[in-house]
C-alpha atoms as a PDB file:
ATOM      1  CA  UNK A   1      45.521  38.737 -22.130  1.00  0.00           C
ATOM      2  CA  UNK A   2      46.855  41.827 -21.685  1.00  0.00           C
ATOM      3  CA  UNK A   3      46.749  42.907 -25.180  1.00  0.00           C
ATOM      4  CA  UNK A   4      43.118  41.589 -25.367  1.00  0.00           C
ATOM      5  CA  UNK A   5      41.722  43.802 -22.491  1.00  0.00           C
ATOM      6  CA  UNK A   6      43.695  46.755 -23.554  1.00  0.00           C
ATOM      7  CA  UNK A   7      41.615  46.757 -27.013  1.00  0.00           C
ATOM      8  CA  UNK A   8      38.947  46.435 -25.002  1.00  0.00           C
ATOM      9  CA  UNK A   9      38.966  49.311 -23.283  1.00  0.00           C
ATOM     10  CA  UNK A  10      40.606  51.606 -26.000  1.00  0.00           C
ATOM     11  CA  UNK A  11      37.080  50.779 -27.871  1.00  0.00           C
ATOM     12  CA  UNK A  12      34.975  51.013 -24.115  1.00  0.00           C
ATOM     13  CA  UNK A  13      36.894  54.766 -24.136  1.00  0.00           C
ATOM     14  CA  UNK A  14      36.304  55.227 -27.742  1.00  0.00           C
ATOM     15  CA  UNK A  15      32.590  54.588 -27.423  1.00  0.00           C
ATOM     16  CA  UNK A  16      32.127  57.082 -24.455  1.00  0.00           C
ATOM     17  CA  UNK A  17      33.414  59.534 -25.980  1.00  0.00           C
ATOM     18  CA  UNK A  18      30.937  58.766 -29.340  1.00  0.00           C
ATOM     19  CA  UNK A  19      28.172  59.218 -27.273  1.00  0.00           C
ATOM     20  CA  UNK A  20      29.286  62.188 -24.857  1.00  0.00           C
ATOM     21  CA  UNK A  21      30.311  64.335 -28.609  1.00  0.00           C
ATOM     22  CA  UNK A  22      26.705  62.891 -29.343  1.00  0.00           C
ATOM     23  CA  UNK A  23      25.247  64.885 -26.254  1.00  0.00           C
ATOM     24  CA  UNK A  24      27.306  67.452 -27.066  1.00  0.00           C
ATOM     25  CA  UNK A  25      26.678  68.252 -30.943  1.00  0.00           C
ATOM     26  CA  UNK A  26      23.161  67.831 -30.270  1.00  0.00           C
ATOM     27  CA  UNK A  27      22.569  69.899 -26.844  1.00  0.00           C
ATOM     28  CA  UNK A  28      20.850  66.945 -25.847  1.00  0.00           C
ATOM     29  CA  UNK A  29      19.787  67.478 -21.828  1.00  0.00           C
ATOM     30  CA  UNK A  30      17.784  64.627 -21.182  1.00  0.00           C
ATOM     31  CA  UNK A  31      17.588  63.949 -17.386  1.00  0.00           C
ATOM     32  CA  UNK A  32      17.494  59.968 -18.449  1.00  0.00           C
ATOM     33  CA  UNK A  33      20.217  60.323 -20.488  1.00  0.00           C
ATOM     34  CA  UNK A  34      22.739  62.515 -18.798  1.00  0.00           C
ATOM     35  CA  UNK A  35      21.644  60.399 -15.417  1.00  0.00           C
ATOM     36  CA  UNK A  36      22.844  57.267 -17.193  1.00  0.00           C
ATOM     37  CA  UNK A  37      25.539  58.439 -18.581  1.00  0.00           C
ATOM     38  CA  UNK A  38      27.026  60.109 -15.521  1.00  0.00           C
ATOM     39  CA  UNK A  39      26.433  56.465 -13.705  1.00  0.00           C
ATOM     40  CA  UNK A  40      29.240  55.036 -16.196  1.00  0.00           C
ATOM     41  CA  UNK A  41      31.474  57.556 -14.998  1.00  0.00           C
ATOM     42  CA  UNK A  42      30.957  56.724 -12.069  1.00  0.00           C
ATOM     43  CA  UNK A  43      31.052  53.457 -11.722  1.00  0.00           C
ATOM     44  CA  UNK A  44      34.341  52.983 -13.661  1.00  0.00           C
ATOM     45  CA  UNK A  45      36.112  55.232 -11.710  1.00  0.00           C
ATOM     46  CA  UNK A  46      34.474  53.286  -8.333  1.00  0.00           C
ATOM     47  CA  UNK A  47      36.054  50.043  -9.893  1.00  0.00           C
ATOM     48  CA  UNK A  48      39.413  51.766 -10.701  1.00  0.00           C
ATOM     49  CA  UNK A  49      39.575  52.486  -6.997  1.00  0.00           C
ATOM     50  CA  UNK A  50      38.271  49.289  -5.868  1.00  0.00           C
ATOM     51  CA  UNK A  51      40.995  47.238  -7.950  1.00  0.00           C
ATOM     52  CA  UNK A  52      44.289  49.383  -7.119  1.00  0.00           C
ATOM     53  CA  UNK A  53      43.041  49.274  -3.666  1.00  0.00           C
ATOM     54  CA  UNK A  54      41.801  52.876  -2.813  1.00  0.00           C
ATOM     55  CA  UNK A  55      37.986  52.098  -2.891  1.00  0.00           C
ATOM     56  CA  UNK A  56      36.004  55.571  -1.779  1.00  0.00           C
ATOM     57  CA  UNK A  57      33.015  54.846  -3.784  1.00  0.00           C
ATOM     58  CA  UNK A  58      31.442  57.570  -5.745  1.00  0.00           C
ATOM     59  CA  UNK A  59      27.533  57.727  -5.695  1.00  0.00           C
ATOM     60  CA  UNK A  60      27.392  55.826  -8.717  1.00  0.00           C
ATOM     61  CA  UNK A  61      23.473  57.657 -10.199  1.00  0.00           C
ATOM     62  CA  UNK A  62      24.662  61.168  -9.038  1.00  0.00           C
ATOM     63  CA  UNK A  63      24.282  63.628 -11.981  1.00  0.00           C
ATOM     64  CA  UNK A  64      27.224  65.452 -13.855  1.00  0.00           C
ATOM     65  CA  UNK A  65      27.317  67.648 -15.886  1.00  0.00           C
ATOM     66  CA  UNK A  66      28.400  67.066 -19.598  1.00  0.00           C
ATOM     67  CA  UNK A  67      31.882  68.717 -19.112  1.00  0.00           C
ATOM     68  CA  UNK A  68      32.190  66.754 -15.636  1.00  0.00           C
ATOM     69  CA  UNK A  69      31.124  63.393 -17.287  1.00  0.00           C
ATOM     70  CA  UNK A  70      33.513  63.838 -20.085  1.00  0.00           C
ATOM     71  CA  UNK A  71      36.491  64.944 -17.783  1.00  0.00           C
ATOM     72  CA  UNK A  72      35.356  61.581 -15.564  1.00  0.00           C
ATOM     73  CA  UNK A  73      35.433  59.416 -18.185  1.00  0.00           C
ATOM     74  CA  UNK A  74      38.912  60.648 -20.245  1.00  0.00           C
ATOM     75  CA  UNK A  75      40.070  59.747 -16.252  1.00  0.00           C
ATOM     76  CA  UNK A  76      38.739  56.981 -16.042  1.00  0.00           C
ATOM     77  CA  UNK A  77      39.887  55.849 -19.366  1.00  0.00           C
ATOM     78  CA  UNK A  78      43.700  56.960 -18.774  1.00  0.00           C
ATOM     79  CA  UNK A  79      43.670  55.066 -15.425  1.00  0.00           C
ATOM     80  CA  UNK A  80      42.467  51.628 -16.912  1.00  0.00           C
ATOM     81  CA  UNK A  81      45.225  51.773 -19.639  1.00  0.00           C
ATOM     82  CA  UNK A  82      47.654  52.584 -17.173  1.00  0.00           C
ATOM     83  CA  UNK A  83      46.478  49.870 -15.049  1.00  0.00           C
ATOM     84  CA  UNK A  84      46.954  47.762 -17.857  1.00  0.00           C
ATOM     85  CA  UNK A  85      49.825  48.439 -18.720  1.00  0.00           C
ATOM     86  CA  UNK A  86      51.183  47.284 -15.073  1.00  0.00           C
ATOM     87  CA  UNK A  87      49.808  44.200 -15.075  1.00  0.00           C
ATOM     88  CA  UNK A  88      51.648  41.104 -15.564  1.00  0.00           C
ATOM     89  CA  UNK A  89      49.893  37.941 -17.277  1.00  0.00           C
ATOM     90  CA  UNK A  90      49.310  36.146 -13.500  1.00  0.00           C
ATOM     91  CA  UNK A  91      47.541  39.139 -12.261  1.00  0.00           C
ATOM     92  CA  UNK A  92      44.749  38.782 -14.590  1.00  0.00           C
ATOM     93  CA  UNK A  93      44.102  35.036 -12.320  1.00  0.00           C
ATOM     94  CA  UNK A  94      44.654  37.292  -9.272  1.00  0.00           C
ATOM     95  CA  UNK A  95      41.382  37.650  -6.724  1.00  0.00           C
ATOM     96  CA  UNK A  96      40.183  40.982  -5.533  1.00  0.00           C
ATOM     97  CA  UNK A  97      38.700  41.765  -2.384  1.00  0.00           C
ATOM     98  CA  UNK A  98      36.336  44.719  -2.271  1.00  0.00           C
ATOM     99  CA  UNK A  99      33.171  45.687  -0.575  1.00  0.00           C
ATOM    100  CA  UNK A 100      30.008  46.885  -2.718  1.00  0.00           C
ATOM    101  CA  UNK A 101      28.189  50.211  -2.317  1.00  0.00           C
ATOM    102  CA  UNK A 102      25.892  48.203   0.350  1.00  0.00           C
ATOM    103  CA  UNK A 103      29.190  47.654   2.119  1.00  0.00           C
ATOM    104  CA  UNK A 104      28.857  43.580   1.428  1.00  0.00           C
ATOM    105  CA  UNK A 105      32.108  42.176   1.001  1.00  0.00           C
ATOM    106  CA  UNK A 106      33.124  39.905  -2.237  1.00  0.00           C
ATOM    107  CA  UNK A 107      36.184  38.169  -4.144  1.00  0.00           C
ATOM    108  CA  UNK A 108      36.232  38.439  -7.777  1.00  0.00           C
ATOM    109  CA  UNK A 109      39.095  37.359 -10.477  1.00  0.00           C
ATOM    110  CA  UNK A 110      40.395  40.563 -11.999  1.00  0.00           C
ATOM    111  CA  UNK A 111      39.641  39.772 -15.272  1.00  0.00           C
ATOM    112  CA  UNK A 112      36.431  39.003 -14.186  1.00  0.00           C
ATOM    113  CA  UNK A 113      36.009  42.840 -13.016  1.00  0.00           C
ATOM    114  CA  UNK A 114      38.383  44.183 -15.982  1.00  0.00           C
ATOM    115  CA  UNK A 115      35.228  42.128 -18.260  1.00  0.00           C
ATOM    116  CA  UNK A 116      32.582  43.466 -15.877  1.00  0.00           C
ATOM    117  CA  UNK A 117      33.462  47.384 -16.409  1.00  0.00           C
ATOM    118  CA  UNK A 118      33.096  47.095 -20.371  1.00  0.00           C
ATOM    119  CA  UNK A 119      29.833  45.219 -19.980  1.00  0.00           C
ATOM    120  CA  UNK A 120      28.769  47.864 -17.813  1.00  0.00           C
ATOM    121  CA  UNK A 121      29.439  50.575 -19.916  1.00  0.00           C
ATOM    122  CA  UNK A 122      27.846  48.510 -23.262  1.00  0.00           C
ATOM    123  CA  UNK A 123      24.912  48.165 -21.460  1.00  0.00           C
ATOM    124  CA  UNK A 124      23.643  51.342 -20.329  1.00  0.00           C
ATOM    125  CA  UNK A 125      25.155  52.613 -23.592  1.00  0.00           C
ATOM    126  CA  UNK A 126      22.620  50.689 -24.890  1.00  0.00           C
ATOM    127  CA  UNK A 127      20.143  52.253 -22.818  1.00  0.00           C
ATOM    128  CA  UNK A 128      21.433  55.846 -23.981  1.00  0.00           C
ATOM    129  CA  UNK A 129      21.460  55.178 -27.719  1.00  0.00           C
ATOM    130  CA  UNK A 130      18.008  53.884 -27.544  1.00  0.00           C
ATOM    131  CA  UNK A 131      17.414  56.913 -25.345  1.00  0.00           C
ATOM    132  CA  UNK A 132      18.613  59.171 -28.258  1.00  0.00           C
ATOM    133  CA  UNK A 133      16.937  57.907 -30.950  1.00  0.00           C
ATOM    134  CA  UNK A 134      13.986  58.010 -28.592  1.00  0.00           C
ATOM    135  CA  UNK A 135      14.259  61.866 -28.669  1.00  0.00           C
ATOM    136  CA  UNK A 136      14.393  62.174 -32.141  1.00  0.00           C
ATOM    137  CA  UNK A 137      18.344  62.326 -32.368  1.00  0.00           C
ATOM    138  CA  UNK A 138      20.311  59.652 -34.870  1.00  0.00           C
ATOM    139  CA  UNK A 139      22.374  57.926 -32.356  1.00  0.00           C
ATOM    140  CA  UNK A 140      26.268  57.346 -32.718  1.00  0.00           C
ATOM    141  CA  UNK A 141      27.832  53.565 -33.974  1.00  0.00           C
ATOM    142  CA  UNK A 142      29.323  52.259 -30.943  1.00  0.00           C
ATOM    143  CA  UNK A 143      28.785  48.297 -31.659  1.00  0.00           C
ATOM    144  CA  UNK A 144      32.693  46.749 -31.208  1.00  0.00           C
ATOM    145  CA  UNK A 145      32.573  45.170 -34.367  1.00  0.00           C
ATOM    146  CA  UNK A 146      32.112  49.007 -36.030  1.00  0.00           C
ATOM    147  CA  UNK A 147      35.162  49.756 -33.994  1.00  0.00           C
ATOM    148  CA  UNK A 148      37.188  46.716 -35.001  1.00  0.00           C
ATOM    149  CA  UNK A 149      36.605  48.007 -38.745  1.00  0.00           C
ATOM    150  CA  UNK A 150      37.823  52.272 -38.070  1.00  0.00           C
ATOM    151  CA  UNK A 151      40.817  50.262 -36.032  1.00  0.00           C
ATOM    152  CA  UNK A 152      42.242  46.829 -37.182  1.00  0.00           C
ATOM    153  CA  UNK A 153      44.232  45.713 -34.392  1.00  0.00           C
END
């Protein structure tokens, strides 16, 4: 499993950083855009904390700038990896206790969470690519399968 969730988030890191060169190459400043993609940054460095137990929740639709959202997310992305790399096959079973940003308390699997952060991310990177193209911009490739073909694992 570990191997599995690895690739997963060298392609959730790889398709970030698509669509923040994107921004870039194309001075795009879209208040939409740059909103949404600052809330990825955010909220995979809030589950980072939450899951090595050092939760201080970031205000996840805060805005960034592009240079702050792209620092955030090469973080972000290092951190996950390492993470990964720690974990042991029974820890993926292993249940998490965390509070939301309402405070609410809840239990989740960590592979459930490790699963959640990439969904996240594919979804409002959705939402940005459709944003892009929107504004008159050709939007990036970020579907996994397009990954899986620039790097066969």
């Amino acid at each position: 499993m570990t191997e599995y969730f690895k690739r997963l988030f060298s392609f959730n890191n790889w398709a970030n950083k698509e669509i923040l060169d994107c921004l870039i190459i194309n001075n795009i400043e879209d208040e939409k855009i740059i909103r949404l993609m600052s809330h990825v940054a955010h909220a995979q460095g809030n589950w980072y904390k939450r899951i090595v137990n050092q939760q201080n929740d970031a205000m996840v639709w805060s805005v960034l700038s592009l240079e702050e959202i792209g620092r955030q997310l090469e973080q972000n992305g290092k951190h996950w990896l390492d993470y990964l790399n720690r974990l042991q096959e029974v820890d993926f079973r292993r249940s998490l206790h965390y509070r939301n940003l309402q405070g609410q308390p809840f239990t989740n699997d960590i592979q459930d969470i490790l699963a959640h952060v990439v969904n996240h991310s594919t979804y409002h990177r959705g939402q940005i690519i459709l944003s892009i193209r929107n504004a008159g911009y050709p939007p990036p490739l970020t579907d996994y399968i397009y990954y899986a073909r620039l790097f066969p694992g």
